[in-house]
PDB file of N, CA and C in Angstrom:
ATOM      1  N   UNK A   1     121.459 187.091  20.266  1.00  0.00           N
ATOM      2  CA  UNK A   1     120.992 188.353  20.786  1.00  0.00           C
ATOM      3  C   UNK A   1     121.949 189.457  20.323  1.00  0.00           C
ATOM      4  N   UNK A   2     121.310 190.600  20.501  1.00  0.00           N
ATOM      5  CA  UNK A   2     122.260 191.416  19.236  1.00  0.00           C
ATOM      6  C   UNK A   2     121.859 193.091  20.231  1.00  0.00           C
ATOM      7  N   UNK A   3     122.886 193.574  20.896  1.00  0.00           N
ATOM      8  CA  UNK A   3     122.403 194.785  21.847  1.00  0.00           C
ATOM      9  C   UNK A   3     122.303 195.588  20.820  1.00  0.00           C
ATOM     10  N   UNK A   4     121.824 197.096  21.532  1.00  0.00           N
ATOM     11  CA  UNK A   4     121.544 198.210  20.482  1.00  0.00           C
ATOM     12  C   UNK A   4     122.735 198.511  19.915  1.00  0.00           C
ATOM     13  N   UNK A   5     123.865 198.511  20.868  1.00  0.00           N
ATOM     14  CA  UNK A   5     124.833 199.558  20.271  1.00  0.00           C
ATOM     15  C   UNK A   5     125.329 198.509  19.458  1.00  0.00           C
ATOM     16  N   UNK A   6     125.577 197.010  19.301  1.00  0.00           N
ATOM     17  CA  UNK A   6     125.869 196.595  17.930  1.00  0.00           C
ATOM     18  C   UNK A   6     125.081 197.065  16.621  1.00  0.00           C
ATOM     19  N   UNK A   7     124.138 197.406  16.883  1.00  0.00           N
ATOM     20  CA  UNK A   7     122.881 197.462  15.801  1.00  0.00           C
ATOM     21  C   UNK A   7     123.766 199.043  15.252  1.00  0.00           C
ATOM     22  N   UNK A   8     123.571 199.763  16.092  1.00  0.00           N
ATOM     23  CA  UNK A   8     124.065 201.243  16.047  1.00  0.00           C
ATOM     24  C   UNK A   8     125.319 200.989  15.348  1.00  0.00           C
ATOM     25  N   UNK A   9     126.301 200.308  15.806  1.00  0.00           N
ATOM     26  CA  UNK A   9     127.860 200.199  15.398  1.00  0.00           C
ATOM     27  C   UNK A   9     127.545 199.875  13.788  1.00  0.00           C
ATOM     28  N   UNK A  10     126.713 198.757  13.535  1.00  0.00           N
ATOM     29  CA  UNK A  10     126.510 197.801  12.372  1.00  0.00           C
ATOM     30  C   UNK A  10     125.904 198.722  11.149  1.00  0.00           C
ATOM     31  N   UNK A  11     125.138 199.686  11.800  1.00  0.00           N
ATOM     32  CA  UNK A  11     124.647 200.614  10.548  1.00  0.00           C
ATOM     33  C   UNK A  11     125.663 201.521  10.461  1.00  0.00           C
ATOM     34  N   UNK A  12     126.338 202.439  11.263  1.00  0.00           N
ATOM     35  CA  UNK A  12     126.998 203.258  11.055  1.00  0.00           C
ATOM     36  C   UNK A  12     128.449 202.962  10.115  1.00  0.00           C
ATOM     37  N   UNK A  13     128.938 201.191  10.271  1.00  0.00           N
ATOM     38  CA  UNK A  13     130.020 201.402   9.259  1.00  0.00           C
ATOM     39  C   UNK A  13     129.867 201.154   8.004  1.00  0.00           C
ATOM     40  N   UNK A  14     128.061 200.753   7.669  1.00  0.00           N
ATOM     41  CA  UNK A  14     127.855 200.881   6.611  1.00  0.00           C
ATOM     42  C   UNK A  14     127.195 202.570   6.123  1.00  0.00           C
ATOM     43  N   UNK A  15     126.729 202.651   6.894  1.00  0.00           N
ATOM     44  CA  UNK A  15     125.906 204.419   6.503  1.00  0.00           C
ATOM     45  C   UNK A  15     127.070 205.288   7.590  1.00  0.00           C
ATOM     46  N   UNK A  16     127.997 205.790   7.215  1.00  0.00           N
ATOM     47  CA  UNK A  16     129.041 206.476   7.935  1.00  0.00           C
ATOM     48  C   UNK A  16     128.153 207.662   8.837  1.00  0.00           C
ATOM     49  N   UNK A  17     127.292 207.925   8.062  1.00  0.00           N
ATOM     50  CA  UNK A  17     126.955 209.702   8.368  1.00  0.00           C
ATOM     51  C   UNK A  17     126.061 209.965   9.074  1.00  0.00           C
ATOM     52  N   UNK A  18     125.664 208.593   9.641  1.00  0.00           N
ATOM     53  CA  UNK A  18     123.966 208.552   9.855  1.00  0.00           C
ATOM     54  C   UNK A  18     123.960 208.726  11.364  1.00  0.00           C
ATOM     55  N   UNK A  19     122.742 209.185  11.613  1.00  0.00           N
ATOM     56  CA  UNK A  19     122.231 208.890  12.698  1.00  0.00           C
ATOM     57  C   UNK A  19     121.248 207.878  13.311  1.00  0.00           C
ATOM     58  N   UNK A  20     121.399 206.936  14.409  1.00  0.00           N
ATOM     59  CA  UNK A  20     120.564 205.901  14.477  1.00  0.00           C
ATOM     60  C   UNK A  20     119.704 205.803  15.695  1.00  0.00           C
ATOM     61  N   UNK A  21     118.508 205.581  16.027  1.00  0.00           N
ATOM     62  CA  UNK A  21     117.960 205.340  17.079  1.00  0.00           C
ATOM     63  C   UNK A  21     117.460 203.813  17.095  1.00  0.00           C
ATOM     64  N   UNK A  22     117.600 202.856  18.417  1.00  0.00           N
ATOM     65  CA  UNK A  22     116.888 201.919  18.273  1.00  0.00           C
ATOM     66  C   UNK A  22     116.684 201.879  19.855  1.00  0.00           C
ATOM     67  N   UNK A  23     115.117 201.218  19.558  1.00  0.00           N
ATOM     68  CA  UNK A  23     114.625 200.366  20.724  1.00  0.00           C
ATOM     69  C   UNK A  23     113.985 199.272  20.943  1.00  0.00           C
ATOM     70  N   UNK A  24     114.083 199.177  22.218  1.00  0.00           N
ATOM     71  CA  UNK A  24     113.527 197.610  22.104  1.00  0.00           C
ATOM     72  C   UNK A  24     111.922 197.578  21.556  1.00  0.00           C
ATOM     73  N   UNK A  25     111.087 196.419  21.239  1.00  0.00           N
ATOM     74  CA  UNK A  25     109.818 196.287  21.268  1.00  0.00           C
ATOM     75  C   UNK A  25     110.074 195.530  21.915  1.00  0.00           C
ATOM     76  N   UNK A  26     110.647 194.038  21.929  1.00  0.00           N
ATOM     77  CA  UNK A  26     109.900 193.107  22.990  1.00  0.00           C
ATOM     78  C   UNK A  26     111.180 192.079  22.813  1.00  0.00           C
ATOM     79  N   UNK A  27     111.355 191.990  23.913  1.00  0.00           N
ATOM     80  CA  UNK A  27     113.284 191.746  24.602  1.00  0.00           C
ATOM     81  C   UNK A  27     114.258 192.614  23.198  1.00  0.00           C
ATOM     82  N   UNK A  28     115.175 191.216  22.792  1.00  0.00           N
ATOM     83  CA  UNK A  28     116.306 192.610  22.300  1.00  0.00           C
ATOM     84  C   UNK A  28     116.135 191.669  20.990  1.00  0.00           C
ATOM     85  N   UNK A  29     114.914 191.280  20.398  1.00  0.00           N
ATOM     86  CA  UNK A  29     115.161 190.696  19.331  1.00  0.00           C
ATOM     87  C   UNK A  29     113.997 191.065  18.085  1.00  0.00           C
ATOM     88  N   UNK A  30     113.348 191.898  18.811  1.00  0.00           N
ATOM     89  CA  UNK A  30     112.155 192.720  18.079  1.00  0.00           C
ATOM     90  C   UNK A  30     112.588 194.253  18.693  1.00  0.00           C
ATOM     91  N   UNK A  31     113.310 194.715  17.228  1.00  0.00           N
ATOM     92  CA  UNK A  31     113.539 196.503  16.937  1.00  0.00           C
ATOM     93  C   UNK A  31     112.989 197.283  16.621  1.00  0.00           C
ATOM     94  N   UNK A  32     112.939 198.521  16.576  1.00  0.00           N
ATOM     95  CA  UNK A  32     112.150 199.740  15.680  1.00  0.00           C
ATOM     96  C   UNK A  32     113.822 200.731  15.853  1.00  0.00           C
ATOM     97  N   UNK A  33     114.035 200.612  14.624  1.00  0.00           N
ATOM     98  CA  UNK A  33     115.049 201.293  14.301  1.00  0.00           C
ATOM     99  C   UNK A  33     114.751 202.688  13.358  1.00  0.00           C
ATOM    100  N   UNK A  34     115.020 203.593  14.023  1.00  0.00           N
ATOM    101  CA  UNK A  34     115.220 204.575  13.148  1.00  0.00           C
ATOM    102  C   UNK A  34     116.587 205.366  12.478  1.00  0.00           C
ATOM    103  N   UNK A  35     116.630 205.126  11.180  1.00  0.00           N
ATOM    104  CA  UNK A  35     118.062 205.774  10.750  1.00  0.00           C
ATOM    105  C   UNK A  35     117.914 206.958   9.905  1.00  0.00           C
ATOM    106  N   UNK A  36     118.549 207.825  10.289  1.00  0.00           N
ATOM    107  CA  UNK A  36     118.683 209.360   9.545  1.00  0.00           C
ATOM    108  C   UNK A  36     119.953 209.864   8.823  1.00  0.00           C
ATOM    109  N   UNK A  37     120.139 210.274   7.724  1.00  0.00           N
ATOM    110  CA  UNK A  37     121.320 210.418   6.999  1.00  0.00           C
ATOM    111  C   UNK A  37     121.279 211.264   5.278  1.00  0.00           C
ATOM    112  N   UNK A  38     121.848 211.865   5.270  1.00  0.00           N
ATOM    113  CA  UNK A  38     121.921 212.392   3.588  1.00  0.00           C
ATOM    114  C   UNK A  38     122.287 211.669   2.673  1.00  0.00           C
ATOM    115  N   UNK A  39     123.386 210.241   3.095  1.00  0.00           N
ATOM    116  CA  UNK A  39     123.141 209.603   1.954  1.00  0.00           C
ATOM    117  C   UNK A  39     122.039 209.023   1.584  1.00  0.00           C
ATOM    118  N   UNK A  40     120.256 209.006   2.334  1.00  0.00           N
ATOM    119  CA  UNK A  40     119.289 208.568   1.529  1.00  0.00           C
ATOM    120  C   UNK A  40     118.708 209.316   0.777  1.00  0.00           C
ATOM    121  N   UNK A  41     119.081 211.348   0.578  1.00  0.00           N
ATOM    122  CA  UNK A  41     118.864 212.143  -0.420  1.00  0.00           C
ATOM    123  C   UNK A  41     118.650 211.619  -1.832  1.00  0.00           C
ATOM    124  N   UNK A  42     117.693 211.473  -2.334  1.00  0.00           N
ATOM    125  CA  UNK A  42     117.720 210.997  -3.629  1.00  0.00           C
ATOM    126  C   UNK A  42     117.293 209.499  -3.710  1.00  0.00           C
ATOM    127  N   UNK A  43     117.421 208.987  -2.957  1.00  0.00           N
ATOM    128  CA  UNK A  43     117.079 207.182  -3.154  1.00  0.00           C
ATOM    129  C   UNK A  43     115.361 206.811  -2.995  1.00  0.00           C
ATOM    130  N   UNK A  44     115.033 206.067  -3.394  1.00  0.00           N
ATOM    131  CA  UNK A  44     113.363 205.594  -3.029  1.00  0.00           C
ATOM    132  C   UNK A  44     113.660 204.999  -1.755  1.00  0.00           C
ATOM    133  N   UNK A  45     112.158 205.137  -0.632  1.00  0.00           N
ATOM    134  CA  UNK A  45     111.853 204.327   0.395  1.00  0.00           C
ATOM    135  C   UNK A  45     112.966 203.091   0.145  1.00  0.00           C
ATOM    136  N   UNK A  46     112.547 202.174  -0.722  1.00  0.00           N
ATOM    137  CA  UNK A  46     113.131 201.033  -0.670  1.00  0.00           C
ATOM    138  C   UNK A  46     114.641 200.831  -0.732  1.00  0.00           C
ATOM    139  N   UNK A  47     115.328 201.706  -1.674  1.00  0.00           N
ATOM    140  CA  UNK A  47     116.840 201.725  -1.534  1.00  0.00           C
ATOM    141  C   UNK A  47     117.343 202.206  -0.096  1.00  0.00           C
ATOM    142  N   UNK A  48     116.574 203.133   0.300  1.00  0.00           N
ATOM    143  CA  UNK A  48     117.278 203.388   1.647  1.00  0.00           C
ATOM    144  C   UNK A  48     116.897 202.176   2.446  1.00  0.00           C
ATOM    145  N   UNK A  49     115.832 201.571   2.773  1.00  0.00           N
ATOM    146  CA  UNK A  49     115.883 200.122   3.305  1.00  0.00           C
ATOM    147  C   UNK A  49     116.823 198.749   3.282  1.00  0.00           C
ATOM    148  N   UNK A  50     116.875 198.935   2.013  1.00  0.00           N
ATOM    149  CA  UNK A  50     117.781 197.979   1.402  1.00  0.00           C
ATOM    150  C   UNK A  50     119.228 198.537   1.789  1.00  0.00           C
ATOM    151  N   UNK A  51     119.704 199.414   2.359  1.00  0.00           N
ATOM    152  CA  UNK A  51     120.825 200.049   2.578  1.00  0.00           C
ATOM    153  C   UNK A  51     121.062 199.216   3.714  1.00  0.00           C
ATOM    154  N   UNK A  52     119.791 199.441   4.963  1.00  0.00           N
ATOM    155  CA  UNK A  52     120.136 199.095   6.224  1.00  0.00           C
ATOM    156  C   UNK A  52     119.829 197.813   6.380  1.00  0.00           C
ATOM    157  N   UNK A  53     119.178 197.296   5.456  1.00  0.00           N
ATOM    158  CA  UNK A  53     119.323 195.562   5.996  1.00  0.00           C
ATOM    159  C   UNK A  53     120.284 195.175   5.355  1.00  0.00           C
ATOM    160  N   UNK A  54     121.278 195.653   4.901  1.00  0.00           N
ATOM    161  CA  UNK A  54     122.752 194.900   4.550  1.00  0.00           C
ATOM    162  C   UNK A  54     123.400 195.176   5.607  1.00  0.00           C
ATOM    163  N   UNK A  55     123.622 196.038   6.049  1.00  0.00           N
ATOM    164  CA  UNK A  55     124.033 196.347   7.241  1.00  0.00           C
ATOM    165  C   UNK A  55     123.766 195.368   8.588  1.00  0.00           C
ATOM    166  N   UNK A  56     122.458 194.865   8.379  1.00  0.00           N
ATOM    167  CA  UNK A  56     122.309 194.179   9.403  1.00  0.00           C
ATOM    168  C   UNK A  56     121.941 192.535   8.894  1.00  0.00           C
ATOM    169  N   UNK A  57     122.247 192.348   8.159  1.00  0.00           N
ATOM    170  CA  UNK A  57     121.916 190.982   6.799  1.00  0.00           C
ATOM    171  C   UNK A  57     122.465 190.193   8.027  1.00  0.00           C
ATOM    172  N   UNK A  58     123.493 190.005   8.707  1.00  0.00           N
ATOM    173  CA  UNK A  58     123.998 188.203   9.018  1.00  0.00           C
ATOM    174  C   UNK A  58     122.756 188.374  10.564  1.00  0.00           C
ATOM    175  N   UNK A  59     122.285 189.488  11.486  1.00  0.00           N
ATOM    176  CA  UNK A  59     121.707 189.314  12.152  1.00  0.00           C
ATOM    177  C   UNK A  59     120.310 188.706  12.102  1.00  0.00           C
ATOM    178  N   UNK A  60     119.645 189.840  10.855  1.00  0.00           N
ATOM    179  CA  UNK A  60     118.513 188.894  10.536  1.00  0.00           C
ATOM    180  C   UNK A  60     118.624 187.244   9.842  1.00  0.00           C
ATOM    181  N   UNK A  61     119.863 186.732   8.867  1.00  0.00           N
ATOM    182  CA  UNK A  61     119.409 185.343   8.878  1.00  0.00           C
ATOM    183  C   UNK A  61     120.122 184.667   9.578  1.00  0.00           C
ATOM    184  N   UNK A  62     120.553 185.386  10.713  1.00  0.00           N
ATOM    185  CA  UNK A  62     120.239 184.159  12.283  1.00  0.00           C
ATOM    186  C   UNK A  62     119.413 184.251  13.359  1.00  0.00           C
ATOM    187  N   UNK A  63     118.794 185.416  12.997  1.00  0.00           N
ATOM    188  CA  UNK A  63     117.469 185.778  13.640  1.00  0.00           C
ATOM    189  C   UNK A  63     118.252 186.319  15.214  1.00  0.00           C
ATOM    190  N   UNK A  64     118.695 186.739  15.371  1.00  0.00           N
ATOM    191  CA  UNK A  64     119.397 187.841  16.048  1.00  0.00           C
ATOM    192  C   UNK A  64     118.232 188.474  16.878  1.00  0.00           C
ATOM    193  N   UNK A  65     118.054 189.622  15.072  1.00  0.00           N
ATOM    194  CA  UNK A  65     117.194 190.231  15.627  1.00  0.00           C
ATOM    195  C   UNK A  65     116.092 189.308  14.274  1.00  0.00           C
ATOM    196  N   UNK A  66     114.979 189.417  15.189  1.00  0.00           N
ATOM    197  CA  UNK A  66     113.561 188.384  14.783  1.00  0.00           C
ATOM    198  C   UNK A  66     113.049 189.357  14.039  1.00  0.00           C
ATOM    199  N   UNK A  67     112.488 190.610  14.474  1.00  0.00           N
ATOM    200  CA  UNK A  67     111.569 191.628  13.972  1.00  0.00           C
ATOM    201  C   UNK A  67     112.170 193.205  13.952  1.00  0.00           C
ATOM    202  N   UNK A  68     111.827 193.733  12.288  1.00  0.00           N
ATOM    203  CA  UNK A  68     112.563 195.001  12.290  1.00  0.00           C
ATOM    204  C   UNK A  68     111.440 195.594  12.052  1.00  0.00           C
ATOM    205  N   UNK A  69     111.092 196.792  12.674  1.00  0.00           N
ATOM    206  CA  UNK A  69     110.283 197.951  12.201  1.00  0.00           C
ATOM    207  C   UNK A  69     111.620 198.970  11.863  1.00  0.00           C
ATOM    208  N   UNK A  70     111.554 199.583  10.430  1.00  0.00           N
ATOM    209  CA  UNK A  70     112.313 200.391  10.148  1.00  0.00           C
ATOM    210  C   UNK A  70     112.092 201.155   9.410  1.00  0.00           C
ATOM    211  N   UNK A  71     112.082 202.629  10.065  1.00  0.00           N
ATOM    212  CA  UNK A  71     112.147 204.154   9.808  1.00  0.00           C
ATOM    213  C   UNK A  71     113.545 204.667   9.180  1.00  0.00           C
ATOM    214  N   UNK A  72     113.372 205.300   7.810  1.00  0.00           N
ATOM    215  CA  UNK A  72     114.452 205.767   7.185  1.00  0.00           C
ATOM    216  C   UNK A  72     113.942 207.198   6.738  1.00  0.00           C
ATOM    217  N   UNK A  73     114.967 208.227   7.279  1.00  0.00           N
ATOM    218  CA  UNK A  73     114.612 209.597   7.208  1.00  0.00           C
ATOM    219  C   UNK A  73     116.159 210.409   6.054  1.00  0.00           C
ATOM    220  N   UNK A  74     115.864 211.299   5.155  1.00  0.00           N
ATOM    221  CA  UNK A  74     116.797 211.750   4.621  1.00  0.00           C
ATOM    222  C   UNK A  74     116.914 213.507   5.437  1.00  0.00           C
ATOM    223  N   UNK A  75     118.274 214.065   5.094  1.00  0.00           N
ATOM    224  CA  UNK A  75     118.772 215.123   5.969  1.00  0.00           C
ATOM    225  C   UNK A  75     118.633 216.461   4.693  1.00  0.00           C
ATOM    226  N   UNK A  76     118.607 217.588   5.043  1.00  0.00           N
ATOM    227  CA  UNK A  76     118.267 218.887   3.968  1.00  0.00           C
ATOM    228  C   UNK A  76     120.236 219.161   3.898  1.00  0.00           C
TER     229      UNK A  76
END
């Protein structure tokens, strides 16, 4: 099981700048994470994805967290 604010902690020391929202969907192992930040200025959908599941890589393959819905927003 993996609380928010690890999730929060876990993106932020990889995306320093970011801002993160998460909540539950259904107990604490199905997320909808939303992360906001300027370092995804310039990157495709997918690189900024690929940003945050490294960030969270050892949770998902222990299934931590089971299910990610994830929202990636860039900053002006």
């Amino acid at each position: 099981m993996t609380t928010k604010n690890e999730v929060i902690n876990l993106i932020k020391q990889k995306i320093a700048d970011s801002e993160v929202y998460v909540e539950n969907l259904k107990g604490n192992d199905h997320l909808q994470v939303t992360v906001i930040s300027p370092k995804f200025n310039g990157l495709s959908l997918v690189k900024q994805h690929q940003l945050v599941y490294s960030a969270l890589k050892e949770q998902l393959a222990s299934e931590a967290i089971h299910a990610l819905a994830l929202k990636t927003e860039t900053t002006n």
